[in-house]
Protein backbone atom coordinates (compact mmCIF):
# COMPACT_ATOMS: atom_id res chain seq x y z
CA UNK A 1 -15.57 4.91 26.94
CA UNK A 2 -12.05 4.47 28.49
CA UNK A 3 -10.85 1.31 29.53
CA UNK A 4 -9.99 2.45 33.18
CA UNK A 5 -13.63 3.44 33.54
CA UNK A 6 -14.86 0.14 32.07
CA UNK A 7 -12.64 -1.98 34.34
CA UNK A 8 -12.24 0.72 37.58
CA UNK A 9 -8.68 0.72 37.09
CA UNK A 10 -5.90 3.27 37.16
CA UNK A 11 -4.23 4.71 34.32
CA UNK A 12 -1.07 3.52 35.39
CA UNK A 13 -2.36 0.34 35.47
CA UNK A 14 -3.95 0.27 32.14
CA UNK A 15 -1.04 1.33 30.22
CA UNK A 16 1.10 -1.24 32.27
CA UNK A 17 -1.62 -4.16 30.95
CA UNK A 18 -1.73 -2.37 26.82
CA UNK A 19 2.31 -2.80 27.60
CA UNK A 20 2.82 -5.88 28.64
CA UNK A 21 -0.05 -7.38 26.04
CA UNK A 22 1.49 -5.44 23.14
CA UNK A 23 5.11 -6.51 23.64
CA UNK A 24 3.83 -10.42 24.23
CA UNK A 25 2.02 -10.18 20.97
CA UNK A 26 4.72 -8.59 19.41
CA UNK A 27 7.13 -11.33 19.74
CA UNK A 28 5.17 -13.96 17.42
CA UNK A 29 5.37 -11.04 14.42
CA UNK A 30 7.47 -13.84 12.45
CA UNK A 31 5.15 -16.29 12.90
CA UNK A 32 2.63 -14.12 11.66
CA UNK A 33 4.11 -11.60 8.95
CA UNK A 34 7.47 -12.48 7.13
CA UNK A 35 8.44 -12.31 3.37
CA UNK A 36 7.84 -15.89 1.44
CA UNK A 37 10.69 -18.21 2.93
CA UNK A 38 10.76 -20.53 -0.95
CA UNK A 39 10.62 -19.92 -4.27
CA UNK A 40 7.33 -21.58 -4.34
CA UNK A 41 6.17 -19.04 -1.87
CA UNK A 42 7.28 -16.16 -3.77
CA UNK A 43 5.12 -17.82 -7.08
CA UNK A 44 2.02 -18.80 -4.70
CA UNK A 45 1.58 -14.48 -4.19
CA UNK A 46 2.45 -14.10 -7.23
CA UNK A 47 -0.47 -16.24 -8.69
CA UNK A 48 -2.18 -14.47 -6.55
CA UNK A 49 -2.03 -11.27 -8.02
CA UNK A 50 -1.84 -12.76 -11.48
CA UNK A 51 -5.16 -14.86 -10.69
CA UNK A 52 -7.22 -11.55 -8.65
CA UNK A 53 -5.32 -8.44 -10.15
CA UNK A 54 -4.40 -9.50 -13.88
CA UNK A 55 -1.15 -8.58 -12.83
CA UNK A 56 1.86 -10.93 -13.31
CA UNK A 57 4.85 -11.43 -12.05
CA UNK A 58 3.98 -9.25 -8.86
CA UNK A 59 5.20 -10.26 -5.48
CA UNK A 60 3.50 -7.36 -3.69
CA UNK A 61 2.09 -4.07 -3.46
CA UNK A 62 3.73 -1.28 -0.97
CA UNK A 63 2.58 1.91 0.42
CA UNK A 64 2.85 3.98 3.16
CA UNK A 65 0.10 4.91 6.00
CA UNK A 66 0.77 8.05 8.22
CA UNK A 67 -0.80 6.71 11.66
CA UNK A 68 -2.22 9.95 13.99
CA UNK A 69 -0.52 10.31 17.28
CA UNK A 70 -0.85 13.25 19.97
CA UNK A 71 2.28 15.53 19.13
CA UNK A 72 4.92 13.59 21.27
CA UNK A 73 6.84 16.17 23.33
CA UNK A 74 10.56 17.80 22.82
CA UNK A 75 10.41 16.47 18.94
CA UNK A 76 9.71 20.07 17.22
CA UNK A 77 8.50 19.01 13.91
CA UNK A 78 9.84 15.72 13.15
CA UNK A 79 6.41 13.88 13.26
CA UNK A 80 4.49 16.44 11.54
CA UNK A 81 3.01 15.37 8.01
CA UNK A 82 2.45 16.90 4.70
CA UNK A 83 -1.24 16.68 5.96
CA UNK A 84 -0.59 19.45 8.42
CA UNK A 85 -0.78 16.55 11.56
CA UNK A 86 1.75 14.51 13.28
CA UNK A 87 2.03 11.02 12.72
CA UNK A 88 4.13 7.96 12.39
CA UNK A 89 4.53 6.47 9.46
CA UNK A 90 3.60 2.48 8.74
CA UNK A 91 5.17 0.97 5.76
CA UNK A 92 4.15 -2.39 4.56
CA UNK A 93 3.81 -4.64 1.56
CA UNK A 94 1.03 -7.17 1.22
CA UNK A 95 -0.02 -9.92 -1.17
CA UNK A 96 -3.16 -9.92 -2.70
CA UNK A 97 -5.38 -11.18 0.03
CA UNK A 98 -4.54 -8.40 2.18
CA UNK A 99 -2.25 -10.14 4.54
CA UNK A 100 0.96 -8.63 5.76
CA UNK A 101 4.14 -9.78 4.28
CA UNK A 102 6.46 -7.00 5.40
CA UNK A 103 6.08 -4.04 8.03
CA UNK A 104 7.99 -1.15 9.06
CA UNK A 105 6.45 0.69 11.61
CA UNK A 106 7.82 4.22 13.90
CA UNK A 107 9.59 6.50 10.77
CA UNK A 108 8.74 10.39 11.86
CA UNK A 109 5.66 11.60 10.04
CA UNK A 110 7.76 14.21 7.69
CA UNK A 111 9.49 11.15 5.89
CA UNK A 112 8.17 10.12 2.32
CA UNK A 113 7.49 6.92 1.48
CA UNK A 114 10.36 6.03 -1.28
CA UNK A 115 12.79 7.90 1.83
CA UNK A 116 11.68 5.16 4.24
CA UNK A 117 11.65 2.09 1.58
CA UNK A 118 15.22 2.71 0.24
CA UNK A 119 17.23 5.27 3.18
CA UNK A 120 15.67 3.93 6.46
CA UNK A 121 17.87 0.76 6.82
CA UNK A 122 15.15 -1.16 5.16
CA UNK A 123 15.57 -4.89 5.13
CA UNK A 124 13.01 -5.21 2.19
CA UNK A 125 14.80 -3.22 -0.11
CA UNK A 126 18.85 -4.02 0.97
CA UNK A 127 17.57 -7.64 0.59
CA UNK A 128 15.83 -7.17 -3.02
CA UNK A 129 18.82 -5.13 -4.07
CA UNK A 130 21.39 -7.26 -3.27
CA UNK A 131 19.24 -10.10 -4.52
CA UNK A 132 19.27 -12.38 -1.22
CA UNK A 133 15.66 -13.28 -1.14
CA UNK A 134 14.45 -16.49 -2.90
CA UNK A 135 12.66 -14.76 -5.53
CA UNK A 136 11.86 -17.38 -8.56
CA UNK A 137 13.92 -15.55 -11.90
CA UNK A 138 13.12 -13.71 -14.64
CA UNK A 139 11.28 -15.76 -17.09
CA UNK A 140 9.13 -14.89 -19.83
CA UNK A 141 5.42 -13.48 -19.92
CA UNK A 142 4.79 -15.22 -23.24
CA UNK A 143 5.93 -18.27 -24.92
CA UNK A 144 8.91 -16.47 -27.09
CA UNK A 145 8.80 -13.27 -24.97
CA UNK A 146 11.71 -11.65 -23.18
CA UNK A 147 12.54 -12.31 -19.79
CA UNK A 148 10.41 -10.43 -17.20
CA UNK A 149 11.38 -9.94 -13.54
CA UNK A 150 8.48 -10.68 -10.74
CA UNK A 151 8.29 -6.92 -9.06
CA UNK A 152 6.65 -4.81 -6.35
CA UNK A 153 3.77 -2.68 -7.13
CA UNK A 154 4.07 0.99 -6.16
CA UNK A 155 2.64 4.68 -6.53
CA UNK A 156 3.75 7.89 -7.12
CA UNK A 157 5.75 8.11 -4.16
CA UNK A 158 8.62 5.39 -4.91
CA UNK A 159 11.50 5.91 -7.54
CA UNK A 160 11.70 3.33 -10.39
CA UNK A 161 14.07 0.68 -10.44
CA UNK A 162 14.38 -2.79 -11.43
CA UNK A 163 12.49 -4.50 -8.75
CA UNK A 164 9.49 -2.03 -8.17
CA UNK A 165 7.15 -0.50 -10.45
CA UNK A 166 5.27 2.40 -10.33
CA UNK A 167 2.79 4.59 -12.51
CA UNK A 168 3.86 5.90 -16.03
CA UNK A 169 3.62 10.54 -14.79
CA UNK A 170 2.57 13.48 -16.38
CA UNK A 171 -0.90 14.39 -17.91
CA UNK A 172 -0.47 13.29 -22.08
CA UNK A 173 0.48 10.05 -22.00
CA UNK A 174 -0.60 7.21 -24.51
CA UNK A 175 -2.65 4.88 -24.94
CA UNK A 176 -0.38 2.41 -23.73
CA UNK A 177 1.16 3.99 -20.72
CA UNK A 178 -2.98 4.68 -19.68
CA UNK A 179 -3.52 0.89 -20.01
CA UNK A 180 -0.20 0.08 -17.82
CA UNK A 181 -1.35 2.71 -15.44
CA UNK A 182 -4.71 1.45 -15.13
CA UNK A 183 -3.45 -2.56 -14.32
CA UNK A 184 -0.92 -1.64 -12.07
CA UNK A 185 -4.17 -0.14 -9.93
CA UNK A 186 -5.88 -3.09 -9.95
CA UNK A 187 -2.92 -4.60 -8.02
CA UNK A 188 -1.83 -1.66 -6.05
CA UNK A 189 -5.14 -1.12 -4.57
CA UNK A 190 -4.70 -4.29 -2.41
CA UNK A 191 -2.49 -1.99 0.09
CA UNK A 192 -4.41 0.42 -0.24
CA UNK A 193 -7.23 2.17 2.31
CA UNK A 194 -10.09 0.08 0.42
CA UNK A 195 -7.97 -3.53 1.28
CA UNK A 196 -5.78 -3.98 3.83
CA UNK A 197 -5.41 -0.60 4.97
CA UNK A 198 -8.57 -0.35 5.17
CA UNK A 199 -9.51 -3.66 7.13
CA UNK A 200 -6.71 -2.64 9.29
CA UNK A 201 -8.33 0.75 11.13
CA UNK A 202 -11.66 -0.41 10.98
CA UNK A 203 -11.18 -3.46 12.21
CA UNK A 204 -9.03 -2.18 15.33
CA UNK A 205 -10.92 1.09 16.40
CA UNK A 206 -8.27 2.66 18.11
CA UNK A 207 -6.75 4.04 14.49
CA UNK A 208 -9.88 6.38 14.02
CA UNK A 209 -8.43 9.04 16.17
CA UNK A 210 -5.11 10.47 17.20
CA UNK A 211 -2.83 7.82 19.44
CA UNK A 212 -2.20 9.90 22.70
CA UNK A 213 0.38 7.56 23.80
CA UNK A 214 4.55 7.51 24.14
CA UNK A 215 5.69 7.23 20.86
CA UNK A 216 6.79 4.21 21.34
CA UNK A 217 3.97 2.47 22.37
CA UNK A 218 1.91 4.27 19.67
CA UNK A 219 4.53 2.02 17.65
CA UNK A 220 4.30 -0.78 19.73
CA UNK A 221 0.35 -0.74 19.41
CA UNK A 222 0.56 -0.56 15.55
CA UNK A 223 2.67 -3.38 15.33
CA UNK A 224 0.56 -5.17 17.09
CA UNK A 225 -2.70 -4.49 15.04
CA UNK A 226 -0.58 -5.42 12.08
CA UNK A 227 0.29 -9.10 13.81
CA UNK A 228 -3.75 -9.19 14.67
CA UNK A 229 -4.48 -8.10 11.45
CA UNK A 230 -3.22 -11.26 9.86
CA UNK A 231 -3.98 -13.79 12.46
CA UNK A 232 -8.06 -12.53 12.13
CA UNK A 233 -7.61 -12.89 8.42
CA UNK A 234 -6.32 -16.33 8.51
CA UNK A 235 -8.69 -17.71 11.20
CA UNK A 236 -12.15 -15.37 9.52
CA UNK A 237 -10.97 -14.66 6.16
CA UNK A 238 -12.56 -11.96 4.31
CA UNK A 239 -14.98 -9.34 5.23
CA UNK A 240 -16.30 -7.07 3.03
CA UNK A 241 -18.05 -4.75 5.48
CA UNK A 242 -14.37 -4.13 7.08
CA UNK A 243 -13.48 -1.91 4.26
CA UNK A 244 -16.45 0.38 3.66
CA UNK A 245 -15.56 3.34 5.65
CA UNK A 246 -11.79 4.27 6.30
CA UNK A 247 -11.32 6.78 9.43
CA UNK A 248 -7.51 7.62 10.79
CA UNK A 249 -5.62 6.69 7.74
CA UNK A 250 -3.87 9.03 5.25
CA UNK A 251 -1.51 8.33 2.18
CA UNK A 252 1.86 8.65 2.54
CA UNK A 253 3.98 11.09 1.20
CA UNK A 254 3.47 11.33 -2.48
CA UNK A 255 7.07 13.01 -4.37
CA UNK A 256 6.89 12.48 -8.20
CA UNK A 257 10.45 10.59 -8.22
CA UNK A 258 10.57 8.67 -11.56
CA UNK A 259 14.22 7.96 -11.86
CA UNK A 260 15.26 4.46 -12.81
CA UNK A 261 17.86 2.94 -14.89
CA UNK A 262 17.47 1.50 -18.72
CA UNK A 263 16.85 -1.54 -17.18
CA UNK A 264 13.87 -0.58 -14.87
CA UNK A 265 12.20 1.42 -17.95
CA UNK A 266 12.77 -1.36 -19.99
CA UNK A 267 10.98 -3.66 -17.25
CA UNK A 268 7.58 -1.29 -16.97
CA UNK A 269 7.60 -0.96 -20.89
CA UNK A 270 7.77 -4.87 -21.39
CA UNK A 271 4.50 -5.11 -19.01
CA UNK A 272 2.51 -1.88 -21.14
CA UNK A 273 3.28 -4.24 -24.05
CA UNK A 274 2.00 -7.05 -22.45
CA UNK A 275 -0.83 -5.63 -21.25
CA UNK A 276 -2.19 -3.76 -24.71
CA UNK A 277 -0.83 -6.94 -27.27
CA UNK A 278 -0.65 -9.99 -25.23
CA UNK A 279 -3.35 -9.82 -22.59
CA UNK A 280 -5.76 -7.08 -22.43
CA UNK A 281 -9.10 -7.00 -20.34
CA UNK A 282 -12.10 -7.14 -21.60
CA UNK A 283 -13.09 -3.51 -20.22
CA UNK A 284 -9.93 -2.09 -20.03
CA UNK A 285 -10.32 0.57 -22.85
CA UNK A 286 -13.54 2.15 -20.75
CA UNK A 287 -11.19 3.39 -17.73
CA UNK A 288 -8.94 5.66 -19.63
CA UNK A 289 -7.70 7.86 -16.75
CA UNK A 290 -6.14 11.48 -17.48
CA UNK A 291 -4.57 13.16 -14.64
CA UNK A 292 -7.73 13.35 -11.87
CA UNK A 293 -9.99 12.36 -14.58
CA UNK A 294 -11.73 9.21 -15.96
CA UNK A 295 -13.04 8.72 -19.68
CA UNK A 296 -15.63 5.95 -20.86
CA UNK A 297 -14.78 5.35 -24.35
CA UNK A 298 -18.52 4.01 -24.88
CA UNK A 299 -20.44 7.17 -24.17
CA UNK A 300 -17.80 9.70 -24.49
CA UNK A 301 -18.10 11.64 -21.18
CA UNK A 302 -15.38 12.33 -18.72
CA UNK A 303 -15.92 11.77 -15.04
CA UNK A 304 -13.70 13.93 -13.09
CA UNK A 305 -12.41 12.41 -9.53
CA UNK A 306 -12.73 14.06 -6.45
CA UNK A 307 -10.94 13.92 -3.47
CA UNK A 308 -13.64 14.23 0.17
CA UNK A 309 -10.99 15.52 2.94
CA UNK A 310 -13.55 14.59 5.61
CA UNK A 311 -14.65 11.03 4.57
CA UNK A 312 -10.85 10.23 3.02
CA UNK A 313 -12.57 8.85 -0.07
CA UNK A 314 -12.79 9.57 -4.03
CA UNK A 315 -16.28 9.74 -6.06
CA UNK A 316 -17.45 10.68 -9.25
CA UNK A 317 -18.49 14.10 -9.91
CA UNK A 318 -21.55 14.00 -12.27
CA UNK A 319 -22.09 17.46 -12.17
CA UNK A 320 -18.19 18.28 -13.58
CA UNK A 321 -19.14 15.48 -16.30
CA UNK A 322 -18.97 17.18 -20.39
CA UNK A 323 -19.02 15.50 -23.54
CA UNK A 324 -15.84 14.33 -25.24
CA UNK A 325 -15.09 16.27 -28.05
């Protein structure tokens, strides 16, 4: 039910109040979300994702979330998504307890992720590039390794460089590039709509259906869930129940964008090594993915992934399963 029905109030009135509150909470968002301040911090979400994900020397994992909003008016198609909808677009990087360490919220719906991260005046990537953020050195994975940078997890959607890794593409890829693809998963699914994401709209309601607000209070409202989000996680901690069932959230724009320097190759092929030779999981080898499909190395089958449109998640198809040759 509307709030201006459950309190007798006006609109005016209400969106006066949602104002007012949003812009108050909004001004303790550095209290609340900001990138580590030490070294030491940097290495504490590291550890992190080292201790959770089995992924070292990662100081985050970054995606984009397209949030719905009513189409605002006199802006032809610059909020409308690949997803046929308009939206804004939040972009954020969290650590692996699905807190908040970096937000950009309000860039038009049409915008891919990697456009926002590196074109968008971002203060997250200008700061990583020009190496002003207290980020502990490159140091090795091993006792008489090479030096490894500490990096940001990404998908598809963000180019390859030095400081952020993404995904090995293309369908016949080796054994090695499957294992690499598989960890860097496990630590990129902490943005994702099953972690934080997903706490995020089903913990505040209002992202199940389309904002129909001024854009920039739709902005102003997101930021604010975002400062929310990580004050309820530091005061409750963890709740399992807030991820099962993700409403009002897509993916961001996915472009297959795999250019990178030497250096940046050499950096993702350093961790596949490390991963295979140096410290490989137990079960690794029995989630083998090909393209949209999974193989389990035990029994042979392949379990092809599909996509539900209406409840935004992935399952196993049993029925497309077939022996491996």
């Amino acid at each position: 039910m509307e709030l201006y029905y459950n309190y007798r109030l006006g609109h005016t009135t209400i969106c006066t109040i949602i104002r007012e509150v949003c812009s108050v909470i909004c001004q303790y968002q550095e209290q609340f979300i900001g990138l580590p301040k030490t070294e030491n911090d940097w290495e504490k979400v590291a550890r992190g994702f080292e201790t959770i994900a089995n992924f070292p020397h990662c100081i985050g994992a970054i995606d984009g979330k397209h949030m719905r909003v009513i189409k605002p008016m006199h802006t032809g198609s610059l909020y409308f998504n690949y997803k046929h909808y308009f939206s804004i677009v939040l972009l954020a990087l969290c650590d692996a307890n699905c807190n908040f360490l970096y937000i950009d919220v309000g860039a038009y719906g049409k915008s891919s992720d990697s456009a926002i991260y590196e074109y968008k005046d971002s203060a997250l990537y200008n700061n990583l590039i020009n190496q002003s953020l207290p980020v502990p050195a490159a140091n090795p994975l091993t006792e008489n390794g090479d030096n490894v940078p500490y990096v940001i997890v990404g998908d598809e959607a963000f180019a390859l460089h030095e400081k952020l890794v993404r995904p090995y593409g293309g369908y016949n890829l080796s054994y090695k590039q499957k294992i690499f693809n598989y960890r860097l998963s496990r630590a990129r699914r902490y943005i994702e709509c099953t972690r934080t994401f997903g706490i995020l709209s089903n913990k505040w309601r209002i992202f199940h259906k389309p904002m129909n607000v001024h854009i920039d209070l739709a902005k102003a409202i997101v930021r604010t869930c975002c400062i929310l989000h990580n004050f309820v996680r530091s005061r409750d901690g963890y709740s399992y129940e807030d991820t099962l069932t993700v409403t009002g959230l897509e993916p961001g724009t996915s472009r297959n964008r795999d250019r990178g320097g030497r250096t940046a190759l050499t950096v993702r092929d350093k961790l596949a090594d490390y991963f295979v030779t140096e410290n490989p999981l137990p079960w690794q080898d029995k989630y083998l993915g090909s393209g949209n499909s999974i193989t389990d190395l035990q029994t042979g089958k392949i379990y092809y992934c599909i996509y539900d449109t209406k409840s935004l998640s992935c399952y196993l198809d049993q029925s497309s399963s077939r022996q491996h040759p």
